[in-house]
Protein backbone atom coordinates (compact mmCIF):
# COMPACT_ATOMS: atom_id res chain seq x y z
CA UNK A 1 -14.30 16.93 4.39
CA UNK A 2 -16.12 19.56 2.85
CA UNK A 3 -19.40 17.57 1.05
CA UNK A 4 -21.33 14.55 2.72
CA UNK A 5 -21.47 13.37 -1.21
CA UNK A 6 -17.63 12.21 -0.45
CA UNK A 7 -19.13 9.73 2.25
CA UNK A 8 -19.33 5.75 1.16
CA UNK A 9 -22.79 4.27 3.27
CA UNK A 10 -21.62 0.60 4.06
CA UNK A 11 -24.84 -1.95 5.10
CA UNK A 12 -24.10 -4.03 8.01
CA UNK A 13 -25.36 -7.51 7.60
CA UNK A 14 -26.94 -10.00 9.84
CA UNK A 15 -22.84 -11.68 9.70
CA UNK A 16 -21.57 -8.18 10.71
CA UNK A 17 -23.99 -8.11 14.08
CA UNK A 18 -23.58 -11.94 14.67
CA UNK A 19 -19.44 -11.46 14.84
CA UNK A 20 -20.00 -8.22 16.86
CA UNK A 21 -22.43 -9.78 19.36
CA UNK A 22 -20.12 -12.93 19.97
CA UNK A 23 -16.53 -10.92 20.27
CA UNK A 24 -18.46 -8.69 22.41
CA UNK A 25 -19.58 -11.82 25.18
CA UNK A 26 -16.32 -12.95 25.45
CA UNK A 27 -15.02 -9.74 26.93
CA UNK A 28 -14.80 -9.03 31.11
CA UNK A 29 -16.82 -5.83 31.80
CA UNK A 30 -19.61 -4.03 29.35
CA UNK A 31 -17.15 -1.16 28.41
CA UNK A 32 -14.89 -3.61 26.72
CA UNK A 33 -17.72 -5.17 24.71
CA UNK A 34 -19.01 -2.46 23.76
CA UNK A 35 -15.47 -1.48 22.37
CA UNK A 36 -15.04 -4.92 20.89
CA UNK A 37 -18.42 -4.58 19.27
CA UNK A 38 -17.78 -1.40 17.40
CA UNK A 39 -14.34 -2.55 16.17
CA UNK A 40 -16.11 -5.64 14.74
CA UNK A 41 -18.53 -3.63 12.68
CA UNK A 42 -16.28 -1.17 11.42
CA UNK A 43 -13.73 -3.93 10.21
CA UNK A 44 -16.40 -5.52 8.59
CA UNK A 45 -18.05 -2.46 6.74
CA UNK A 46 -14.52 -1.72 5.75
CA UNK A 47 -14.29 -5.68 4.41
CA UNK A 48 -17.29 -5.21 2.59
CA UNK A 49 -16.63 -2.49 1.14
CA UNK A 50 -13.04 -3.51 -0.26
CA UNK A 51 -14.57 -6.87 -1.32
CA UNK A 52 -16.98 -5.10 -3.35
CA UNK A 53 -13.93 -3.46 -5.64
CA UNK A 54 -12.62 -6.72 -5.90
CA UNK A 55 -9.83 -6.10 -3.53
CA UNK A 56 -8.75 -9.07 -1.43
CA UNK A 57 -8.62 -9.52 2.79
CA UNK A 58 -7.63 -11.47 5.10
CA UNK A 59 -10.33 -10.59 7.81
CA UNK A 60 -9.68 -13.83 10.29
CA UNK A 61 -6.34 -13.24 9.68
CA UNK A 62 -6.16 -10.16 11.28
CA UNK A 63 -5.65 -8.87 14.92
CA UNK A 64 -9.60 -7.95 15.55
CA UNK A 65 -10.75 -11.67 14.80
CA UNK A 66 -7.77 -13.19 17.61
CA UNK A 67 -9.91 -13.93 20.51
CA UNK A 68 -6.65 -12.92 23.02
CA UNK A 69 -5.53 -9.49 21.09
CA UNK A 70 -8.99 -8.33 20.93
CA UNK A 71 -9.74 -8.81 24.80
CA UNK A 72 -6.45 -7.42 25.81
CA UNK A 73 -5.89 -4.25 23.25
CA UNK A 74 -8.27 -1.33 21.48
CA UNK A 75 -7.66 -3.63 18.13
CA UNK A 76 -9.26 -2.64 14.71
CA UNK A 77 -7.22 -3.71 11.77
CA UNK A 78 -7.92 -5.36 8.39
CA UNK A 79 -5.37 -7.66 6.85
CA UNK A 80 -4.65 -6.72 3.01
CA UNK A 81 -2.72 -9.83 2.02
CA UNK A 82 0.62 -8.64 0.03
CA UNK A 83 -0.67 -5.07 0.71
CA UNK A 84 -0.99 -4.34 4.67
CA UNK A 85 -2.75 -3.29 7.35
CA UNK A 86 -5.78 -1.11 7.63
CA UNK A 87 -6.85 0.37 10.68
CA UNK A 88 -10.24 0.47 11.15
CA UNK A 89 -11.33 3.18 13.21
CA UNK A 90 -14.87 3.74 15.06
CA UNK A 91 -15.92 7.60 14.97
CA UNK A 92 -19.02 8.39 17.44
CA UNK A 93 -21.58 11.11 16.60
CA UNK A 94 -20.17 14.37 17.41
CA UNK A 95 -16.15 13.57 17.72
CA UNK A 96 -14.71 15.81 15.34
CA UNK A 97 -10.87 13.92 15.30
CA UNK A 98 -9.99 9.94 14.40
CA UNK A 99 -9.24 8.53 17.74
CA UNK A 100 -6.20 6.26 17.53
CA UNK A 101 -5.61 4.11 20.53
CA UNK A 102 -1.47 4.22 21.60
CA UNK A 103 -1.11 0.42 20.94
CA UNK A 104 -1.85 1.14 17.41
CA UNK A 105 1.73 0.64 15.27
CA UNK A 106 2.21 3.05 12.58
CA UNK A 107 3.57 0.11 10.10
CA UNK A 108 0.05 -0.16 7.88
CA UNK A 109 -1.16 1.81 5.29
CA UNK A 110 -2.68 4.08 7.47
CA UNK A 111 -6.58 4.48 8.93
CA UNK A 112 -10.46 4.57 7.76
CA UNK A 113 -12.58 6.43 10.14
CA UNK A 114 -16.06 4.14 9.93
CA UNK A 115 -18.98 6.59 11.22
CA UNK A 116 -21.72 5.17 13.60
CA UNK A 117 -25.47 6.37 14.23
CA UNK A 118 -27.71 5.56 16.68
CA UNK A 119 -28.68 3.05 13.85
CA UNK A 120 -26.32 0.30 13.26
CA UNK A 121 -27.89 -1.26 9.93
CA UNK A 122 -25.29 1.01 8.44
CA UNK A 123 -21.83 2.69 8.89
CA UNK A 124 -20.40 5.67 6.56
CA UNK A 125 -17.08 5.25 5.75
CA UNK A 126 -15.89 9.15 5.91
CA UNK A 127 -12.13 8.76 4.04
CA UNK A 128 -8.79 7.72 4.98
CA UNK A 129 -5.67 9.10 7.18
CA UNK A 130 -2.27 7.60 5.57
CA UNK A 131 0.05 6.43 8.33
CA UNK A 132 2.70 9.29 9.25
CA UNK A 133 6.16 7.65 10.27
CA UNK A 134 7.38 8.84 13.37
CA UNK A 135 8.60 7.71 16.49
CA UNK A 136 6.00 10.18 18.61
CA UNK A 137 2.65 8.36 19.02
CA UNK A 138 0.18 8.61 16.35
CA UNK A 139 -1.75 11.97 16.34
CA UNK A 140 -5.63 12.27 15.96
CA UNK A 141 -6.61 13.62 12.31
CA UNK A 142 -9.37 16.20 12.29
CA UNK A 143 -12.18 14.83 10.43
CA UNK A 144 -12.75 17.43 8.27
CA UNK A 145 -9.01 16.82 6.47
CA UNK A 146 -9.25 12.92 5.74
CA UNK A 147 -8.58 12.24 2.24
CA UNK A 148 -10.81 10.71 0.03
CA UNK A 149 -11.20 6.80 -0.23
CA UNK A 150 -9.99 7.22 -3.68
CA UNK A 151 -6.63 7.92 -2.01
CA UNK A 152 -6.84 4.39 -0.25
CA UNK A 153 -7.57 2.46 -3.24
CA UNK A 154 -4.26 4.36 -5.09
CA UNK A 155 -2.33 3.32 -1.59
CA UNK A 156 -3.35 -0.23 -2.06
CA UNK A 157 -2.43 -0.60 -5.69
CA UNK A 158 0.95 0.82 -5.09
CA UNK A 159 3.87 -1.02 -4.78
CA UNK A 160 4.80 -1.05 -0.72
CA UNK A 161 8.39 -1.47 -0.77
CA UNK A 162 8.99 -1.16 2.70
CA UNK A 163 7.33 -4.72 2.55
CA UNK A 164 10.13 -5.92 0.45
CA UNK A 165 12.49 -5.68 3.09
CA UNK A 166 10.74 -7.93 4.85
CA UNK A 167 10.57 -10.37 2.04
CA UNK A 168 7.22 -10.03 0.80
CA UNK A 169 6.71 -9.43 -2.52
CA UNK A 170 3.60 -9.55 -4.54
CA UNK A 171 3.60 -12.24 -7.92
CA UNK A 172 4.31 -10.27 -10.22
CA UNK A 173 7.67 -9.26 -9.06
CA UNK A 174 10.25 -11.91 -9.52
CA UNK A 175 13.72 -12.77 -9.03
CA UNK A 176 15.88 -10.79 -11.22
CA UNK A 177 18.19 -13.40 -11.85
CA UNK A 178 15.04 -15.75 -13.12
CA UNK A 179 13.75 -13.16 -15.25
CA UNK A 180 17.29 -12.39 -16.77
CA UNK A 181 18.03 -15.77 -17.14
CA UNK A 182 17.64 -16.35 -20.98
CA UNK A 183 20.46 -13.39 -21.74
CA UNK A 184 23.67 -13.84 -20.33
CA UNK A 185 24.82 -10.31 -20.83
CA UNK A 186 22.06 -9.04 -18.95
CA UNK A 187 22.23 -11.28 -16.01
CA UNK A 188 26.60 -9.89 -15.79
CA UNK A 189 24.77 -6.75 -16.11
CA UNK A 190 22.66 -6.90 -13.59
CA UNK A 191 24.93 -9.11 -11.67
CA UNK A 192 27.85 -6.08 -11.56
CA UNK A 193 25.43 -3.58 -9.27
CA UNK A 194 24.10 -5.85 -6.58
CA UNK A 195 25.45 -5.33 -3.27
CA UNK A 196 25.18 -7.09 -0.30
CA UNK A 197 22.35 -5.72 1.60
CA UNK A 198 20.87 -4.56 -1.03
CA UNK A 199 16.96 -6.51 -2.09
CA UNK A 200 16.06 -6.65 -5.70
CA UNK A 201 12.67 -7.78 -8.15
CA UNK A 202 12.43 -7.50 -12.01
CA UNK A 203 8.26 -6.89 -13.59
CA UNK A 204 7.98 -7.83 -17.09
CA UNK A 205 5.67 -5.43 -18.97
CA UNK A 206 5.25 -5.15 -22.62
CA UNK A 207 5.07 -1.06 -24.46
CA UNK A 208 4.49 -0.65 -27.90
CA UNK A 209 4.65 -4.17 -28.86
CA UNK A 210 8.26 -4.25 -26.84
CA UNK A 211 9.33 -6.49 -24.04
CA UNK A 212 10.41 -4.51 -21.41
CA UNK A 213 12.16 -5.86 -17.82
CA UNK A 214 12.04 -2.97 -15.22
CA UNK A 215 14.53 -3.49 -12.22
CA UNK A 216 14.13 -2.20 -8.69
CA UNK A 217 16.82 -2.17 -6.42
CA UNK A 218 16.60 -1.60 -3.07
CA UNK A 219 19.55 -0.40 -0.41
CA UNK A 220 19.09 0.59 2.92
CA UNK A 221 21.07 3.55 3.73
CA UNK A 222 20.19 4.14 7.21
CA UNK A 223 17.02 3.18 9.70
CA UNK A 224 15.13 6.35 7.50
CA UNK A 225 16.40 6.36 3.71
CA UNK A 226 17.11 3.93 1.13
CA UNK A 227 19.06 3.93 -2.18
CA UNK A 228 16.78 3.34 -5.28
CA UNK A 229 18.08 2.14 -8.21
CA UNK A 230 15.57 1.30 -10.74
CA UNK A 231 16.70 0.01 -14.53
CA UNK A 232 14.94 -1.00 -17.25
CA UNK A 233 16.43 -4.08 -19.63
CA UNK A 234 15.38 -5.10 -23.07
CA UNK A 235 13.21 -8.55 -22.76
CA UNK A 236 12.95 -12.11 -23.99
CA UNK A 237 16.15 -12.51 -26.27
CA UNK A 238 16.41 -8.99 -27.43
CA UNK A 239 19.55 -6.91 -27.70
CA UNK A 240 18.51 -3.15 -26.87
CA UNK A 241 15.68 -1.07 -25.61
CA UNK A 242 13.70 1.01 -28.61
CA UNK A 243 15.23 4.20 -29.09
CA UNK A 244 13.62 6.77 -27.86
CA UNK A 245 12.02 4.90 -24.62
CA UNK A 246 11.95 7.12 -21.85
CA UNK A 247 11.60 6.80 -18.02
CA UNK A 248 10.00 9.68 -15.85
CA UNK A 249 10.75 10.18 -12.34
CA UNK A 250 7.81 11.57 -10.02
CA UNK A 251 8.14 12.81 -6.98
CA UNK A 252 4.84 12.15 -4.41
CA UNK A 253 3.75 16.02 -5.72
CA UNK A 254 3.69 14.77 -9.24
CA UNK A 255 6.46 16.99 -10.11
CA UNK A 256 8.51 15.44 -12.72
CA UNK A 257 12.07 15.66 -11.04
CA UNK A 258 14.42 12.96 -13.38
CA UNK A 259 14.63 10.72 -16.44
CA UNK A 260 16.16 8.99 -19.20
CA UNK A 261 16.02 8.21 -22.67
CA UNK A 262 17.81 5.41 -24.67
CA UNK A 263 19.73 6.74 -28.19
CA UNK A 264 19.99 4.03 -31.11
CA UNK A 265 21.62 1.36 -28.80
CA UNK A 266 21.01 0.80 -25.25
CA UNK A 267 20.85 -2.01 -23.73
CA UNK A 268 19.99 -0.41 -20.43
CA UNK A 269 18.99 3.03 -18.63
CA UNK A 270 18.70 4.01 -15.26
CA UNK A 271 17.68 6.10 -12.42
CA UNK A 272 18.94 6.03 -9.16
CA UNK A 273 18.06 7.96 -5.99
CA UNK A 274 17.22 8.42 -2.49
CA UNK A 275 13.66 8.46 -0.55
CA UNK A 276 12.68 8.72 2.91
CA UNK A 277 10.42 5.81 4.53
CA UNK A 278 7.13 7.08 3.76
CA UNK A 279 7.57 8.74 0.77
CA UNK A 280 5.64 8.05 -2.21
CA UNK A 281 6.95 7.96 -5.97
CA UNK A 282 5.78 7.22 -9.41
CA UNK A 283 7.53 6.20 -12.86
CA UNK A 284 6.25 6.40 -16.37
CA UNK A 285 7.61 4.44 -18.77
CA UNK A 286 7.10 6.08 -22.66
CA UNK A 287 7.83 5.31 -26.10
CA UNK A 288 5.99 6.98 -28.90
CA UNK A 289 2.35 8.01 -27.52
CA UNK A 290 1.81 4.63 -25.25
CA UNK A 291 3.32 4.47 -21.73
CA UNK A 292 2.76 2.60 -18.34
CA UNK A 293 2.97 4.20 -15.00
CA UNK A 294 3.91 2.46 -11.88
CA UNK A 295 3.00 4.08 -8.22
CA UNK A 296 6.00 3.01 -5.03
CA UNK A 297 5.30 3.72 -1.51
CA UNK A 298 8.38 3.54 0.99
């Protein structure tokens, strides 16, 4: 990173130490606390500092508070409920690359590397490593090439729909058939591209003063890319979608790469591709100089 003015400074707390100090007793041999200790802290700074933005964890719920997992692995997550995990990662004074432990899964949202001193009233929290999926074990980031914390707070935000897969889904994507109950055209609609395997949610949104019900459809293809189909359906007891609506593919450069546009009357549009797991990609939705954009992680 090329400016210490990038760096977040974290206060640890009297809680912080008091955690540290106990997880550290429990453990065998002084090595081992001392590794349990520093994990502690830097989950916590990293809990603090998400709880200050308002963003929810789940700290006891997470591997680094389990009395067993701690004493038996190198364990440093943060539970993001509906979001994650975050790997919390110490960095000592003069390593130069993130060290990630082999027991570390490369299933979360990736890693913060949490800076020590020979102080430990405070951390600095010096940016984030996305997780890279890959079967090879995780390898060490240099330092000087994290990405900025604002890059974390966009991961969290986005829509992880690896996660819906597994059948978690955040509240403000339903059922489609719930949200497309009140129109029985729509629900036949919708109803005539599910396929088996396939996972689905509807997110009512409002443009313009227009109800709006976008559709995500998920279809595995293989263990490495799924099918997206996304569509977007008129709301409440409407007929058609505004002409003139449009929907904007993004690729994870920003590079606009599809869309479509409804004519006088639609009462759907689509776009449908393929992504890799890990790949990130962003929709806006526009009609007349308002739109809403929506960031998906795979």
């Amino acid at each position: 990173m090329s400016s210490t003015s990038q760096y977040i400074s974290v206060p640890l707390d009297k809680n912080a130490h008091c955690y540290a100090e106990e997880f550290a007793a429990e453990q065998a041999t002084p090595e081992k606390g001392k590794q349990v200790y520093l994990n502690t802290l830097a989950v916590y700074a990293v809990h603090s500092y998400l709880k200050c933005l308002g963003i929810e964890t789940d700290l006891t719920g997470s591997d680094s508070w389990h009395p067993g997992l701690r004493a038996l692995l190198n364990v440093a997550d943060l539970v993001l409920p509906n979001v994650g995990k975050l790997e919390c990662r110490p960095v000592l004074p003069g390593e130069r690359t993130l060290k990630i432990p082999l027991e570390v899964t490369q299933d979360g949202l990736g890693y913060v590397a949490v800076e020590f001193h020979d102080s430990l009233n405070s951390v600095q929290l010096l940016g984030f490593a996305p997780t890279m999926t890959s079967d090879e074990p995780p390898e060490e980031p240099d330092l000087e090439q994290l990405q900025s914390l604002v890059t974390l707070i966009e991961t969290i935000h986005m829509v992880n729909l690896r996660q819906w897969l597994e059948g978690i889904f955040k509240q403000n994507w339903q059922a489609p058939e719930l949200v497309l109950a009140g129109n029985s055209k729509r629900t036949l609609n919708f109803k005539s591209i599910q396929i088996n395997n396939s996972t689905s949610r509807a997110k009512v949104m409002t443009l313009a003063g227009h109800p709006l019900v976008l559709v995500v459809q998920l279809t595995p293809k293989n263990t490495e890319e799924i099918n997206i189909r996304l569509r977007l359906y008129p709301g409440n007891n409407v007929s058609y979608l505004p002409q003139d609506l449009q929907i904007i593919l993004f690729d994870q450069a920003g590079t606009a790469c599809m869309e479509a546009q409804t004519r006088s009357t639609n009462d759907c549009i689509q776009l449908e591709f393929g992504c890799q797991l890990g790949e990130k990609f962003s929709i806006n939705v526009i009609l007349k100089k308002t739109s809403l954009t929506e960031k998906f992680v795979i």
